[in-house]
C-alpha atoms as a PDB file:
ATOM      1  CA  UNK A   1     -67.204  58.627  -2.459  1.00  0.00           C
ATOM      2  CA  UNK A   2     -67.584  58.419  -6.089  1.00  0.00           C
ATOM      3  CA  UNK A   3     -69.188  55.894  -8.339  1.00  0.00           C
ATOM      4  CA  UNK A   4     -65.665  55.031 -10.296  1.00  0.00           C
ATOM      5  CA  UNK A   5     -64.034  54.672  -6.831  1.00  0.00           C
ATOM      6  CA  UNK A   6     -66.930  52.393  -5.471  1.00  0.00           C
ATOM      7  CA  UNK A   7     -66.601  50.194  -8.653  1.00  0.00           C
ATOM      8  CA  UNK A   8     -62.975  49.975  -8.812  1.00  0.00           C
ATOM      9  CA  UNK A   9     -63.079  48.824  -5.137  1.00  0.00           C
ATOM     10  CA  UNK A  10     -64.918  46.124  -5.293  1.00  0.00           C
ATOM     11  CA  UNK A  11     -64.448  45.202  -9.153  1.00  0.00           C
ATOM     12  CA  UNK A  12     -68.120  45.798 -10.389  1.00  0.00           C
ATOM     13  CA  UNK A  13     -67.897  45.229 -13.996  1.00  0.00           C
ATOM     14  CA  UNK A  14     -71.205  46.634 -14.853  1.00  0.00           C
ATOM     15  CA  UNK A  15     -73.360  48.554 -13.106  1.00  0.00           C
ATOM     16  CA  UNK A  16     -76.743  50.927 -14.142  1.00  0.00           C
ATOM     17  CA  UNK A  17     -77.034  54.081 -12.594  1.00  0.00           C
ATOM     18  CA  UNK A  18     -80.238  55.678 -12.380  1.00  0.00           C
ATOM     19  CA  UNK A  19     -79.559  59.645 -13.983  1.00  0.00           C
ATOM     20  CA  UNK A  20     -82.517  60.984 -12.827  1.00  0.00           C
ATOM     21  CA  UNK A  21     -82.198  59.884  -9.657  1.00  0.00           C
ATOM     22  CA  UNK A  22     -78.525  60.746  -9.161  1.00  0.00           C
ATOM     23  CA  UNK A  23     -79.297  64.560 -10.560  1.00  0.00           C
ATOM     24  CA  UNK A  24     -82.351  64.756  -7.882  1.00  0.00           C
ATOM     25  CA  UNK A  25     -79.413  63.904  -5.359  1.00  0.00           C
ATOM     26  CA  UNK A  26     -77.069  66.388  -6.747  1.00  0.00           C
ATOM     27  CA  UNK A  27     -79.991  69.284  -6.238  1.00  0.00           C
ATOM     28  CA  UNK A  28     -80.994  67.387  -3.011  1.00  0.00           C
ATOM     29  CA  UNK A  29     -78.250  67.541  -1.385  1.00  0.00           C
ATOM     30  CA  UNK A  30     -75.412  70.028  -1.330  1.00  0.00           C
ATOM     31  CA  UNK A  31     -73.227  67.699   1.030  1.00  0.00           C
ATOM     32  CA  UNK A  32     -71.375  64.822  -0.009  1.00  0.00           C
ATOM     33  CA  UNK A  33     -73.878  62.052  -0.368  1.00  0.00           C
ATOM     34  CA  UNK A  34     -72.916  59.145   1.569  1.00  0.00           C
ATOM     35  CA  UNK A  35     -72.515  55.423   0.035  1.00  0.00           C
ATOM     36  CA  UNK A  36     -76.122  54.168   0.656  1.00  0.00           C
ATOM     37  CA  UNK A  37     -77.588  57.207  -0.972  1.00  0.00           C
ATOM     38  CA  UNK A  38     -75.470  56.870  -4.203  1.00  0.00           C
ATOM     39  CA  UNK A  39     -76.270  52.711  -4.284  1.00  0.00           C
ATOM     40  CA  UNK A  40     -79.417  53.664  -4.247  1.00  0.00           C
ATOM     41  CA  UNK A  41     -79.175  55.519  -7.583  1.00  0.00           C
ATOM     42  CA  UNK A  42     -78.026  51.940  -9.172  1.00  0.00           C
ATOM     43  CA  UNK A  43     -81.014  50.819 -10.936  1.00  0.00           C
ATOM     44  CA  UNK A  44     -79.243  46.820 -10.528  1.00  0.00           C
ATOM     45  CA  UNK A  45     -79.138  47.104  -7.220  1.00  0.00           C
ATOM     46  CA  UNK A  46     -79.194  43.360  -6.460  1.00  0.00           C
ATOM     47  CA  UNK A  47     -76.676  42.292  -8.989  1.00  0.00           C
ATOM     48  CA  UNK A  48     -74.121  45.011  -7.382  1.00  0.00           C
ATOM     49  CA  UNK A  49     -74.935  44.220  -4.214  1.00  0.00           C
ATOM     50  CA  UNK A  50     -73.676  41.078  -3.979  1.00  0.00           C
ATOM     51  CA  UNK A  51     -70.723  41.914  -5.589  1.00  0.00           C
ATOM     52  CA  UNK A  52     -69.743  44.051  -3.111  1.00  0.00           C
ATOM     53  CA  UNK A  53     -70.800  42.127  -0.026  1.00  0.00           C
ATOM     54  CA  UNK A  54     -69.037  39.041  -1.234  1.00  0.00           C
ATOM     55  CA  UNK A  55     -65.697  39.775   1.226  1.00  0.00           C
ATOM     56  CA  UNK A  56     -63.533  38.078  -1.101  1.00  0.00           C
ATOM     57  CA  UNK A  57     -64.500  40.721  -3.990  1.00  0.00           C
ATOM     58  CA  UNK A  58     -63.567  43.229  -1.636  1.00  0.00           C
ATOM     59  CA  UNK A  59     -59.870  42.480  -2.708  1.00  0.00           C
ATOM     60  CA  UNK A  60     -60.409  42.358  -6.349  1.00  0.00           C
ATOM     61  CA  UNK A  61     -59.564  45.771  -7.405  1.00  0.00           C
ATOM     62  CA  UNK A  62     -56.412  47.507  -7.712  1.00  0.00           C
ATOM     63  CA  UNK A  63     -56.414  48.127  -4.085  1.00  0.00           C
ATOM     64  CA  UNK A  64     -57.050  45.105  -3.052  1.00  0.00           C
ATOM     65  CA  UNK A  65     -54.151  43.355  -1.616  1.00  0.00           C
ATOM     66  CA  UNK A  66     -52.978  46.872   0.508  1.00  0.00           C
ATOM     67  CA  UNK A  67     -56.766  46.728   1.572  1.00  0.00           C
ATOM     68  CA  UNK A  68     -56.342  42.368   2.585  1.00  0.00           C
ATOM     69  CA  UNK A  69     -53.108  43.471   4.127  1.00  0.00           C
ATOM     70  CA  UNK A  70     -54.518  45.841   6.517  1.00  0.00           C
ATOM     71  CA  UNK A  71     -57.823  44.038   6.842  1.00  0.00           C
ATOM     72  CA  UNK A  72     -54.967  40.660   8.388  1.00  0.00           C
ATOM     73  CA  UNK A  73     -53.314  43.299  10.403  1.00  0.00           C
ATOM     74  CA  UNK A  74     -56.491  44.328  11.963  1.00  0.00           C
ATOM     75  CA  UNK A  75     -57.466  41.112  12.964  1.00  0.00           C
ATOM     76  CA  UNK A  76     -54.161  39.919  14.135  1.00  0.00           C
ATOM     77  CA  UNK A  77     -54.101  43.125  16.093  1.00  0.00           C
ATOM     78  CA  UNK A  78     -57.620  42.686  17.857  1.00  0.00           C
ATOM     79  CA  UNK A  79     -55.850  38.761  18.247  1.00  0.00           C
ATOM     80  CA  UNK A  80     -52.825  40.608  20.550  1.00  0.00           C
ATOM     81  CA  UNK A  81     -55.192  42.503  22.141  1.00  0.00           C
ATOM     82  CA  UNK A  82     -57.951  40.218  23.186  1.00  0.00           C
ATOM     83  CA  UNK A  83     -55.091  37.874  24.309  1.00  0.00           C
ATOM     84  CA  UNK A  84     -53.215  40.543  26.462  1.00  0.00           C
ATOM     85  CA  UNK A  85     -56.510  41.322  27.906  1.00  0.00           C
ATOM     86  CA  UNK A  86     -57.342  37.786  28.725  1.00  0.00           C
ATOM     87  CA  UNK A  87     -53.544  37.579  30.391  1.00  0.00           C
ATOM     88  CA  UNK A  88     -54.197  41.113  32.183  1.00  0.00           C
ATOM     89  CA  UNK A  89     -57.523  39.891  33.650  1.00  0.00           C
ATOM     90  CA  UNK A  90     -55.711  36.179  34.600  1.00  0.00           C
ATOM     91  CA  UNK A  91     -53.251  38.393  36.710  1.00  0.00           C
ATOM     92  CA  UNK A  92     -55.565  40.798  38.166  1.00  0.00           C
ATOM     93  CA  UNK A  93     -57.624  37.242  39.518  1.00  0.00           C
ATOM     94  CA  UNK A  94     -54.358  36.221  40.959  1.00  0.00           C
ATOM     95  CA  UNK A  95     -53.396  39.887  42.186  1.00  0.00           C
ATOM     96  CA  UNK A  96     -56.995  39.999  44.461  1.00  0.00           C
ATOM     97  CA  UNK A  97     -56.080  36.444  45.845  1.00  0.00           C
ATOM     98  CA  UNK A  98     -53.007  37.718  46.975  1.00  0.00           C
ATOM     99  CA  UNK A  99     -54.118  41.281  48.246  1.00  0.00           C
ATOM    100  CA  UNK A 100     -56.946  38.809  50.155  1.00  0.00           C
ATOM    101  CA  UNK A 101     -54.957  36.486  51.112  1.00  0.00           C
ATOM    102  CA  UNK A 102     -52.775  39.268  52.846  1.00  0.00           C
ATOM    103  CA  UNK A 103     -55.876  41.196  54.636  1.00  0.00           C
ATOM    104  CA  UNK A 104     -56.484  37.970  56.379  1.00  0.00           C
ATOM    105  CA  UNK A 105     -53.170  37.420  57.259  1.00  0.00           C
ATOM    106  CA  UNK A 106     -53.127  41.240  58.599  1.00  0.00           C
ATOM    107  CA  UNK A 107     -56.275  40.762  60.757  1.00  0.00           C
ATOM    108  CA  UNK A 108     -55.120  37.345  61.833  1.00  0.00           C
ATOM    109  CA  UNK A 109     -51.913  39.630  63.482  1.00  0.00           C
ATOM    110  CA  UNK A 110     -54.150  41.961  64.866  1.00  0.00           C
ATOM    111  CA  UNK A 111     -56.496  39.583  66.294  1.00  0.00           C
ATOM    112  CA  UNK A 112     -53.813  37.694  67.853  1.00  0.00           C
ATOM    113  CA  UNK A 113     -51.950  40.635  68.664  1.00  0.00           C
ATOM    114  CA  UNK A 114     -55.318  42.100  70.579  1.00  0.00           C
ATOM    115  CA  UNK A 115     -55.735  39.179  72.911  1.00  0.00           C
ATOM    116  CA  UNK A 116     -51.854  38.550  73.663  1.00  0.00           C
ATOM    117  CA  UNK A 117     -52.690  42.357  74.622  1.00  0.00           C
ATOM    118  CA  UNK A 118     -55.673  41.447  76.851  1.00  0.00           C
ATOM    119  CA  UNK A 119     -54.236  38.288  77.842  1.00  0.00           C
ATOM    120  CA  UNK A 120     -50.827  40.632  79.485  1.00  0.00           C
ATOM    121  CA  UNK A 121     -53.284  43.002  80.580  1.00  0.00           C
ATOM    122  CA  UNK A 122     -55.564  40.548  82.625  1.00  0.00           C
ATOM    123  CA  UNK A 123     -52.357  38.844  83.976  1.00  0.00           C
ATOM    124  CA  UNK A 124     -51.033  42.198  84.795  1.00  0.00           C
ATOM    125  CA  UNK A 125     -54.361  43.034  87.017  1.00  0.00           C
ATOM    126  CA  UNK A 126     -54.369  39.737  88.381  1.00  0.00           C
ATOM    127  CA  UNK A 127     -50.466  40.007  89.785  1.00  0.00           C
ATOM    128  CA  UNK A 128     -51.705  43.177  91.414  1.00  0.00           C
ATOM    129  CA  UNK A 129     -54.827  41.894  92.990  1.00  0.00           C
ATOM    130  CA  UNK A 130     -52.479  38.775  94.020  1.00  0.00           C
ATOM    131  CA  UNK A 131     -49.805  41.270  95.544  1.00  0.00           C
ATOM    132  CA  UNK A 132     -52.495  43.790  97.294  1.00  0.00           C
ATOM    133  CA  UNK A 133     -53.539  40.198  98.408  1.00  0.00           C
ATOM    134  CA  UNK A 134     -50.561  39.224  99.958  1.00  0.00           C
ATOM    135  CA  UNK A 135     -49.638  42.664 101.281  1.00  0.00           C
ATOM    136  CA  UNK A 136     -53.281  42.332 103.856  1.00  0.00           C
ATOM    137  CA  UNK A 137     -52.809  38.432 104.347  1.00  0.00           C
ATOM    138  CA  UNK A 138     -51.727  39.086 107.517  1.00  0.00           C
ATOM    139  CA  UNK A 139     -54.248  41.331 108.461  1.00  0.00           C
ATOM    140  CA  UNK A 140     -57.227  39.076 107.111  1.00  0.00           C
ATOM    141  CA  UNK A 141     -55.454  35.938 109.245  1.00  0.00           C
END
């Protein structure tokens, strides 16, 4: 990031750069100094700084309405998104209140199942008992 580019961004029209600090960052550092180390080289830092932070200066420059079209397209994106979550999450609710809805119905079978089960199964030993029964009546007369 270069001083020209930062300018031309955000339509600074004049700006004071501090030499001898910017040449004790060029021997500093032999990386590519980042944006808050080169705004602090501007000796009027206040006067800059609002310039840039005001968003609507952000879209001065030559740039500026490819960088307000992408900045719209962002937020209409994150828009989609945030709704199609919301939707997803709305039919995930409605997904676990079928999938409980269906357990229940499962163990309701089963339950009912089990004691037609031991319901036969008691009958069945009773008809036994009551045949064995019948079978020594005459012998118990």
């Amino acid at each position: 990031m270069n001083f020209e580019k930062l300018f031309t961004d955000f339509n600074v029209q004049l700006a004071y750069v501090d030499g001898r600090l910017l040449a004790d960052l060029a021997r500093e550092n032999l990386e590519k100094p980042t944006k808050e180390e080169m705004f602090d080289c501007i000796a009027n830092k206040e006067d800059v700084g609002k310039l840039v932070k005001i968003p609507t200066r952000m879209f001065k420059g030559p740039d500026g309405p490819a960088l307000a079209a992408i900045v719209i397209q962002k937020n209409f994106r994150m828009y989609k998104a945030r709704e199609a979550y919301k939707h997803l999450r709305f039919l995930m609710k409605k997904a676990m209140i079928i999938q409980r809805r269906f357990r229940l119905y499962l163990f309701q079978k089963q339950t009912k199942d089990r004691v037609e089960e031991l319901t036969n199964e008691s009958l069945f030993v009773w008809k036994e008992m009551m045949d064995e029964f019948q079978q020594k009546w005459p012998a118990i007369k």
